[in-house]
PDB file of N, CA and C in Angstrom:
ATOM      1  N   UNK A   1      89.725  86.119 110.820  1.00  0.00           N
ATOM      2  CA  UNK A   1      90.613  87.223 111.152  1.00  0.00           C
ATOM      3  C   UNK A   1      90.048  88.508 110.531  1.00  0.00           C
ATOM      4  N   UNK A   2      89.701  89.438 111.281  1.00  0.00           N
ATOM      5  CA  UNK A   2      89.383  90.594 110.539  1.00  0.00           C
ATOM      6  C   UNK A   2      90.313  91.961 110.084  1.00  0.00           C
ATOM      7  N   UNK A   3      90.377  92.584 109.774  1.00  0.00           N
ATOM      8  CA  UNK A   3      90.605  93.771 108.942  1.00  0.00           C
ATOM      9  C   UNK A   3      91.760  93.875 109.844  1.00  0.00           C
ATOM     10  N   UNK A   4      91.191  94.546 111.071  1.00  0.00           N
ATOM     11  CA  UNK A   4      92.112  95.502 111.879  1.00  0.00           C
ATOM     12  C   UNK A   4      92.770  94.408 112.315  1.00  0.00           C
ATOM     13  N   UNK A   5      92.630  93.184 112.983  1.00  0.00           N
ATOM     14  CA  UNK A   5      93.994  92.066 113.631  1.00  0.00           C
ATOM     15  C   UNK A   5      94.962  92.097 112.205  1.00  0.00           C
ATOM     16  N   UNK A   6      94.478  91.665 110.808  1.00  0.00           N
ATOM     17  CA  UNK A   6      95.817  92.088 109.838  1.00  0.00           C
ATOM     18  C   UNK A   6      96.659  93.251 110.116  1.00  0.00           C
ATOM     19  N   UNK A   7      95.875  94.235 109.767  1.00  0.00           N
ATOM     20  CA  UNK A   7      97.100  95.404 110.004  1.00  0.00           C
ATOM     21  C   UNK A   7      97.553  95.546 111.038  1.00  0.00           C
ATOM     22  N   UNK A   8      97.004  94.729 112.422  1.00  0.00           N
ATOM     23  CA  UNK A   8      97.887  95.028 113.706  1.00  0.00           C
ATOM     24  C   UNK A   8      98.762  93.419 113.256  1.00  0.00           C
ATOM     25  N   UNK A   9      98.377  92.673 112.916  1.00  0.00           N
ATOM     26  CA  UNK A   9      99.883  91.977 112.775  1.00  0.00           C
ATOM     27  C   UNK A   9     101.244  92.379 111.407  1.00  0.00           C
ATOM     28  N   UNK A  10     100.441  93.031 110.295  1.00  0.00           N
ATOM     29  CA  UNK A  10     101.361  93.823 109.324  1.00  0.00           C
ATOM     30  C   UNK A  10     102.495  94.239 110.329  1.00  0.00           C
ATOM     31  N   UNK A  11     101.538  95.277 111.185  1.00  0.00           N
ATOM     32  CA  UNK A  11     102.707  96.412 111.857  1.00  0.00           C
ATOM     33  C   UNK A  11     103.503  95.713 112.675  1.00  0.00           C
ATOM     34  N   UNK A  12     102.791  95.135 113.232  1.00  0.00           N
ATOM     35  CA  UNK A  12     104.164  94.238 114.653  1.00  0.00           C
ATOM     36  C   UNK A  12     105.197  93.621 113.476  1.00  0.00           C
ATOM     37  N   UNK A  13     104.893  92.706 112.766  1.00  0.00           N
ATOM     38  CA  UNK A  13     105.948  92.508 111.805  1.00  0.00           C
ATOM     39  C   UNK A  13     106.629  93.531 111.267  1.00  0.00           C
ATOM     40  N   UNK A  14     106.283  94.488 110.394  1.00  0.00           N
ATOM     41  CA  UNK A  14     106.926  95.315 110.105  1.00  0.00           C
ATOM     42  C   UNK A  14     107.960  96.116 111.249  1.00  0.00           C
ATOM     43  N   UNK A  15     107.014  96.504 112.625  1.00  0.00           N
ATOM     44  CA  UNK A  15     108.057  97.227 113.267  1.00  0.00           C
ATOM     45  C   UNK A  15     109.306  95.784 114.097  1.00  0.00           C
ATOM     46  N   UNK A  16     109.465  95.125 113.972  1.00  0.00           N
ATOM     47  CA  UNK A  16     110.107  93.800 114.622  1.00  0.00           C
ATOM     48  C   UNK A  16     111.049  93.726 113.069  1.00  0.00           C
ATOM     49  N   UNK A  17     110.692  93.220 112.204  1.00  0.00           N
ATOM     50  CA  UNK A  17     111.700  94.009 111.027  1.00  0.00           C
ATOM     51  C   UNK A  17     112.700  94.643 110.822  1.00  0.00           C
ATOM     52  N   UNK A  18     111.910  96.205 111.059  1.00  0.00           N
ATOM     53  CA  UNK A  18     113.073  97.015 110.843  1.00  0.00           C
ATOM     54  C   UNK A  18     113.610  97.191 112.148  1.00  0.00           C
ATOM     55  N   UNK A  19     112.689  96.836 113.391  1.00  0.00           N
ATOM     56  CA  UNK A  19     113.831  97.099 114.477  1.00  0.00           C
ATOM     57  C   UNK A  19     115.745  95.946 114.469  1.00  0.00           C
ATOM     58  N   UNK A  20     114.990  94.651 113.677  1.00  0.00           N
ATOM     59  CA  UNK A  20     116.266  94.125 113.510  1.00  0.00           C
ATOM     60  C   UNK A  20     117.336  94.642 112.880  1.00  0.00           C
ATOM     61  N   UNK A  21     116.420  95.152 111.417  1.00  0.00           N
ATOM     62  CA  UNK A  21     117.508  96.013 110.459  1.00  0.00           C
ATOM     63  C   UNK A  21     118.138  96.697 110.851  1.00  0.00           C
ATOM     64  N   UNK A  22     117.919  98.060 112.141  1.00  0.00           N
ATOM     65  CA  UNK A  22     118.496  99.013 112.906  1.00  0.00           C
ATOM     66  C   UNK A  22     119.545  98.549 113.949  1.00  0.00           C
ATOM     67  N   UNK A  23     119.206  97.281 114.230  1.00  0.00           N
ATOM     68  CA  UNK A  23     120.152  96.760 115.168  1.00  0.00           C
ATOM     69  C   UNK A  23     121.057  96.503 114.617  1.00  0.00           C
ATOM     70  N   UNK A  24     120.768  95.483 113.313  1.00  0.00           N
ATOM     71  CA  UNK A  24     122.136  95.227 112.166  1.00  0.00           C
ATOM     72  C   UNK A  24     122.857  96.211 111.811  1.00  0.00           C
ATOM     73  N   UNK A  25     122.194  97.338 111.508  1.00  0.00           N
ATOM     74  CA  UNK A  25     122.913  98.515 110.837  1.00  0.00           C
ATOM     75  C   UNK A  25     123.662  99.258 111.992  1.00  0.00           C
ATOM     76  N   UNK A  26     123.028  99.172 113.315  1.00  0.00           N
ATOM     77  CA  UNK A  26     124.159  99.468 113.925  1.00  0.00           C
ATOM     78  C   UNK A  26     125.360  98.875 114.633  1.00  0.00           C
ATOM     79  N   UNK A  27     125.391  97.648 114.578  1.00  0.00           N
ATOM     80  CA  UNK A  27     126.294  96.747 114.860  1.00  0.00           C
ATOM     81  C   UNK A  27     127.061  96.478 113.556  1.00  0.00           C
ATOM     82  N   UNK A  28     126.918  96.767 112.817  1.00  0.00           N
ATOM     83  CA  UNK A  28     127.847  96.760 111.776  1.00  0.00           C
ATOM     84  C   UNK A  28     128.609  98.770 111.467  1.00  0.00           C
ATOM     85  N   UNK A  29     127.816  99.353 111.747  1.00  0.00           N
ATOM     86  CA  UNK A  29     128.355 100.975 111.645  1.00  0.00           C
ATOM     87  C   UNK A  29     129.369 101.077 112.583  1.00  0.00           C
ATOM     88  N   UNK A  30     128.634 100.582 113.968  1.00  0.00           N
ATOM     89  CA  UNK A  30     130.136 100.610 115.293  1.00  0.00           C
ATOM     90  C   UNK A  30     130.684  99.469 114.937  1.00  0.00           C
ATOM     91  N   UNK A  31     130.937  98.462 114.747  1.00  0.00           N
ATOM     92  CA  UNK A  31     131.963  97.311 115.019  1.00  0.00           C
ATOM     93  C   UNK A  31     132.831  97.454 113.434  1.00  0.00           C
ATOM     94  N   UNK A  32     132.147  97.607 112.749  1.00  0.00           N
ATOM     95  CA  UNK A  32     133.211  98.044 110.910  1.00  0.00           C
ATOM     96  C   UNK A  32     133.152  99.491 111.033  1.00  0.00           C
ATOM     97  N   UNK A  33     133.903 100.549 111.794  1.00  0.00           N
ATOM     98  CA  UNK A  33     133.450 101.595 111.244  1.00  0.00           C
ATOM     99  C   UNK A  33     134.955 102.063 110.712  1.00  0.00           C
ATOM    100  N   UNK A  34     135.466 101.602 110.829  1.00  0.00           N
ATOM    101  CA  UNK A  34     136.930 101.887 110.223  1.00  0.00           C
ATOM    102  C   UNK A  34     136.889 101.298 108.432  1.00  0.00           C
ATOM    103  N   UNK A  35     136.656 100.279 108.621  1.00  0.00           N
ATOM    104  CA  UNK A  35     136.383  99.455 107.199  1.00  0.00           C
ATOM    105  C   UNK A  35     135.620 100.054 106.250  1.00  0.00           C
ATOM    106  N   UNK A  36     134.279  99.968 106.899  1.00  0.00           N
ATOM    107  CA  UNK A  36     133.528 100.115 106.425  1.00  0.00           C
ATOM    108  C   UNK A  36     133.228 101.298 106.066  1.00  0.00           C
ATOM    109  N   UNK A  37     134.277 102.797 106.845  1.00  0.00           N
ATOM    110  CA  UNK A  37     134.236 104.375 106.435  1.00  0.00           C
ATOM    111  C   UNK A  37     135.037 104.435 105.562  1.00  0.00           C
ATOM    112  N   UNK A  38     136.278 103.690 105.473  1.00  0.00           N
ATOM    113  CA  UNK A  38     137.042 103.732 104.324  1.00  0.00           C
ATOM    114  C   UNK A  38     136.586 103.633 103.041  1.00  0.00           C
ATOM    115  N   UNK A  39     135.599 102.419 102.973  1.00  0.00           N
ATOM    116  CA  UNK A  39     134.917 102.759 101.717  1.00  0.00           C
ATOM    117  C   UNK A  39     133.867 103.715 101.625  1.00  0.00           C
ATOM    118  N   UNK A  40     133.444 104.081 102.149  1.00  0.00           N
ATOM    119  CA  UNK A  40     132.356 105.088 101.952  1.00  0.00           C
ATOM    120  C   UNK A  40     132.841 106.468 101.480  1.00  0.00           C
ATOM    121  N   UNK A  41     134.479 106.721 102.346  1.00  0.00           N
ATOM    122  CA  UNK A  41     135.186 107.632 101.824  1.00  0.00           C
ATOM    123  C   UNK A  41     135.296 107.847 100.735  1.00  0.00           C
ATOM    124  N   UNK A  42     135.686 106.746 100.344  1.00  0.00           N
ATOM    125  CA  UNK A  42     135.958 106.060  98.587  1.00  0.00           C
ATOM    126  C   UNK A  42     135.145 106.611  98.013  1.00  0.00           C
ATOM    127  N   UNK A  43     133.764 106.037  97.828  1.00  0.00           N
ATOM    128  CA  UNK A  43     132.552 106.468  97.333  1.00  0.00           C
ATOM    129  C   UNK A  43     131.913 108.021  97.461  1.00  0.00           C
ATOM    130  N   UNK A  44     132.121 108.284  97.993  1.00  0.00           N
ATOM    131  CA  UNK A  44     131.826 109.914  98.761  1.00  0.00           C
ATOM    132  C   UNK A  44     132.511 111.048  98.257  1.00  0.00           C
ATOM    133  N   UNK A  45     133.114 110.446  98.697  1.00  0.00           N
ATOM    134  CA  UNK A  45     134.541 111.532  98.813  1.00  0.00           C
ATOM    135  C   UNK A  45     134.218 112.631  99.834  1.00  0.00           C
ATOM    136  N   UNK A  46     134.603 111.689 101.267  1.00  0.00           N
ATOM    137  CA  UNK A  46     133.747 112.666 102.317  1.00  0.00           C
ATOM    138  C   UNK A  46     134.980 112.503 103.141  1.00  0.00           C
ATOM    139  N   UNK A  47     135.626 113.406 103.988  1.00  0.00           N
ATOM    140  CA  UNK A  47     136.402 112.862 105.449  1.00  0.00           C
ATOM    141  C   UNK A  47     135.805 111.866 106.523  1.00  0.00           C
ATOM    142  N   UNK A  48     136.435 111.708 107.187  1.00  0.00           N
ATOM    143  CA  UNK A  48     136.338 110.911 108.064  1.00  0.00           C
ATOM    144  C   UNK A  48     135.222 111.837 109.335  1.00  0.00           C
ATOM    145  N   UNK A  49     135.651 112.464 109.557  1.00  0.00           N
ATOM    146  CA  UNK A  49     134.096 113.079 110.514  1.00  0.00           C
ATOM    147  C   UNK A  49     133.053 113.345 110.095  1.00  0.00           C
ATOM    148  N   UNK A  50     132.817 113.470 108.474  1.00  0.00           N
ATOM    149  CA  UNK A  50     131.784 113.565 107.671  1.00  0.00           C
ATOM    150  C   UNK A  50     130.987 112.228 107.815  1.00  0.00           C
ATOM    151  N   UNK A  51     131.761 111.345 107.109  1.00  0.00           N
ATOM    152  CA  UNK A  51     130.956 110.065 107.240  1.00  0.00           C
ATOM    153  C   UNK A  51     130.525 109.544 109.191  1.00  0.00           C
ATOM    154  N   UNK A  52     131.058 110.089 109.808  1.00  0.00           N
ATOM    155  CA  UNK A  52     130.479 109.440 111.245  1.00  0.00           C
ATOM    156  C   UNK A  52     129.382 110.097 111.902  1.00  0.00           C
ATOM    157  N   UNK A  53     129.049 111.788 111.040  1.00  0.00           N
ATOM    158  CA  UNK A  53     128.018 112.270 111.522  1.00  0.00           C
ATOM    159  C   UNK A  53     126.920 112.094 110.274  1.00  0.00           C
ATOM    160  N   UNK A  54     127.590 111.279 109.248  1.00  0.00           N
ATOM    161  CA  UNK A  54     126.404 110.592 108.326  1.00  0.00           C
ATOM    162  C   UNK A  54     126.070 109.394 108.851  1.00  0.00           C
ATOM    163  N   UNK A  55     126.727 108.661 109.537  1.00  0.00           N
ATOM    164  CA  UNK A  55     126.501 107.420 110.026  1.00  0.00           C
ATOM    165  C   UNK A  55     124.994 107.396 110.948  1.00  0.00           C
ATOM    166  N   UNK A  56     125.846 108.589 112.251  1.00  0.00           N
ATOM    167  CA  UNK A  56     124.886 109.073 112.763  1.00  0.00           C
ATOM    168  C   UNK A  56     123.290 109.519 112.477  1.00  0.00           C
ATOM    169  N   UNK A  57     123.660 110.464 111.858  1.00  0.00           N
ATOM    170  CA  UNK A  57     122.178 111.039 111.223  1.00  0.00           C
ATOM    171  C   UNK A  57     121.305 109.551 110.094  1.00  0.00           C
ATOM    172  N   UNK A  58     122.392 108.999 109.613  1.00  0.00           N
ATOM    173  CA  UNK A  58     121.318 107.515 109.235  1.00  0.00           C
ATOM    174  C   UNK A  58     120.729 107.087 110.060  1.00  0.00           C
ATOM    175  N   UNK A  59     121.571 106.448 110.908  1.00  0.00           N
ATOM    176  CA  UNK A  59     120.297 105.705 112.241  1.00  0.00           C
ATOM    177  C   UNK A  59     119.695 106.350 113.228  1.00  0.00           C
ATOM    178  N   UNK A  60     119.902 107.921 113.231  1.00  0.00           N
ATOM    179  CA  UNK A  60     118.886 108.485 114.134  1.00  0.00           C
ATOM    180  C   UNK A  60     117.685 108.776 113.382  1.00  0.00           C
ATOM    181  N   UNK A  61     117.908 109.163 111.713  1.00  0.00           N
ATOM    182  CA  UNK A  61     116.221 109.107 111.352  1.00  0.00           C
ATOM    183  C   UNK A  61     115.780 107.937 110.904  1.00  0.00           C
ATOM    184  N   UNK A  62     116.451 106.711 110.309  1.00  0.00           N
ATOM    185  CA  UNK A  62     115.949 105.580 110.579  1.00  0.00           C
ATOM    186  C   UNK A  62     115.056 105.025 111.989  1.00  0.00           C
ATOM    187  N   UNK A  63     115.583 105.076 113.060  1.00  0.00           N
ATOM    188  CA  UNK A  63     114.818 105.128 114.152  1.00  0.00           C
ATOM    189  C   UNK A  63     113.942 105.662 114.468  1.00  0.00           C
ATOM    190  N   UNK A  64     114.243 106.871 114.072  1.00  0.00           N
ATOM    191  CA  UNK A  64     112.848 108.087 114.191  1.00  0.00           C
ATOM    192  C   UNK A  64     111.766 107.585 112.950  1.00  0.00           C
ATOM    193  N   UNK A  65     111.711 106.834 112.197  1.00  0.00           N
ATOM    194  CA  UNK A  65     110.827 106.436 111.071  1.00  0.00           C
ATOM    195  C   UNK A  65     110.297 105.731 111.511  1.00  0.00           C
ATOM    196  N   UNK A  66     111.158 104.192 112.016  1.00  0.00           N
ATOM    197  CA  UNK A  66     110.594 102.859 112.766  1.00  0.00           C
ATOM    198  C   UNK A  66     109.281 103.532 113.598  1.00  0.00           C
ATOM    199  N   UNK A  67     110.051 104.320 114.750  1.00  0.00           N
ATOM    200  CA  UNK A  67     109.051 104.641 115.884  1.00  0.00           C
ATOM    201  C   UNK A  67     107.491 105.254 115.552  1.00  0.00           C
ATOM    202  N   UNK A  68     107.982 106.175 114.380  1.00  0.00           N
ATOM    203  CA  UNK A  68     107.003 107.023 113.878  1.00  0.00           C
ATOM    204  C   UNK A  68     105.714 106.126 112.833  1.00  0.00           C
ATOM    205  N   UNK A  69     106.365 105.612 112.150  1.00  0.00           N
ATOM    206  CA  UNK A  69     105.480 104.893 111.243  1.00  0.00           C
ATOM    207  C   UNK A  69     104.878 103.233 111.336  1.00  0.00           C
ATOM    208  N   UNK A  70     105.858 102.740 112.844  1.00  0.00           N
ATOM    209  CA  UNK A  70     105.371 101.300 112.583  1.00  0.00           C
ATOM    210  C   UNK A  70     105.045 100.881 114.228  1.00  0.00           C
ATOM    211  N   UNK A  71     105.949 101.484 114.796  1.00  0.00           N
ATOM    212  CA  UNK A  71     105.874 101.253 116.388  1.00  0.00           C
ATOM    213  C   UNK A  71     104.590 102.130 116.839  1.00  0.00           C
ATOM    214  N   UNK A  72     104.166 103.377 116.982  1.00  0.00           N
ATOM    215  CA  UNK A  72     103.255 104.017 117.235  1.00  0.00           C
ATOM    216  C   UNK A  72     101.698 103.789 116.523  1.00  0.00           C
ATOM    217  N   UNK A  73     102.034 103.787 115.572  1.00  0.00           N
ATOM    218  CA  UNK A  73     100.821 102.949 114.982  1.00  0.00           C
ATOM    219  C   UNK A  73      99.900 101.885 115.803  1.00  0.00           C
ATOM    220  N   UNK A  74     101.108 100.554 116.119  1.00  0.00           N
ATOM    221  CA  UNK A  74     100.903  99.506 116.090  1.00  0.00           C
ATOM    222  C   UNK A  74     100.322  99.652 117.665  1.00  0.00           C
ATOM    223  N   UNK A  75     101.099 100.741 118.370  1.00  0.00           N
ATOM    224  CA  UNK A  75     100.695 100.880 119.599  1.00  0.00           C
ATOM    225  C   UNK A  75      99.288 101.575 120.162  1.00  0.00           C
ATOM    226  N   UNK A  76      99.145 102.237 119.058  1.00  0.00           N
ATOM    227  CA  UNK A  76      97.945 103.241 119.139  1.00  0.00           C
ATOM    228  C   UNK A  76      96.668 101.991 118.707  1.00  0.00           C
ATOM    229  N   UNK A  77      96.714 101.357 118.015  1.00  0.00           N
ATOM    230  CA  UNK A  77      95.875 100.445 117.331  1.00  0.00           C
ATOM    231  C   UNK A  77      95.536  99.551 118.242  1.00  0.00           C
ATOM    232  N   UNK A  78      96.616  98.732 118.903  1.00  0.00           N
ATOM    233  CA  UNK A  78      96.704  98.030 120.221  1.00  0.00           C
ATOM    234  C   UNK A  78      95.947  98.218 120.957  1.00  0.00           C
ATOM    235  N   UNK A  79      95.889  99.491 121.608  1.00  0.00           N
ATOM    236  CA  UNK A  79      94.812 100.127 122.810  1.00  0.00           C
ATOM    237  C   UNK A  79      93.757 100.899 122.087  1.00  0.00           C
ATOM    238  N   UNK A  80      93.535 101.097 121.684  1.00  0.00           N
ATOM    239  CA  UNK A  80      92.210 101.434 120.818  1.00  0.00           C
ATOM    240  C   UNK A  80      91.045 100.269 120.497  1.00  0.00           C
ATOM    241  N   UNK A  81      91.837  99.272 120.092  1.00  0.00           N
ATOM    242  CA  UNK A  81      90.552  98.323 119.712  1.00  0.00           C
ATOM    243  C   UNK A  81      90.680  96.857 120.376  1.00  0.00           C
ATOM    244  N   UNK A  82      89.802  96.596 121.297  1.00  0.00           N
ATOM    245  CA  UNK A  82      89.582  95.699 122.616  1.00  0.00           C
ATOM    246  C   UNK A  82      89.562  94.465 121.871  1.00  0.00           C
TER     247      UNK A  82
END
């Protein structure tokens, strides 16, 4: 196995990873978001539209990270080396 098949399997793992994590995190943000804002309220001490456009802005730059740092990579690497 050489060099570059590792880091192209690092990345597929890695981006398959966190794409699960993102899925978890958002199936738990929409399906608990009552629950689960209540405490955050708690912790925060934020309103309730605060925490849903924090919710938000978590998994939109989470996603934007995945894509950026593990998916594009992995894709660029992919077609680059035969």
């Amino acid at each position: 196995m050489t060099s570059w098949e590792i880091v192209l399997a690092a990345l597929g793992w890695c981006t398959l990873i966190n794409l699960g994590m993102l899925t978890f995190s958002t199936v738990i943000v929409v399906g608990c978001e009552k629950s689960v804002g209540r405490l955050h309220q708690k912790w925060f001490h934020l309103e309730s539209h605060e925490i849903r456009q924090e919710y938000f802005r978590y998994l939109a730059n989470y996603k934007l990270l995945v894509l950026v740092f593990n998916l594009v990579p992995y894709l660029a690497l992919r077609l680059a080396i035969p």
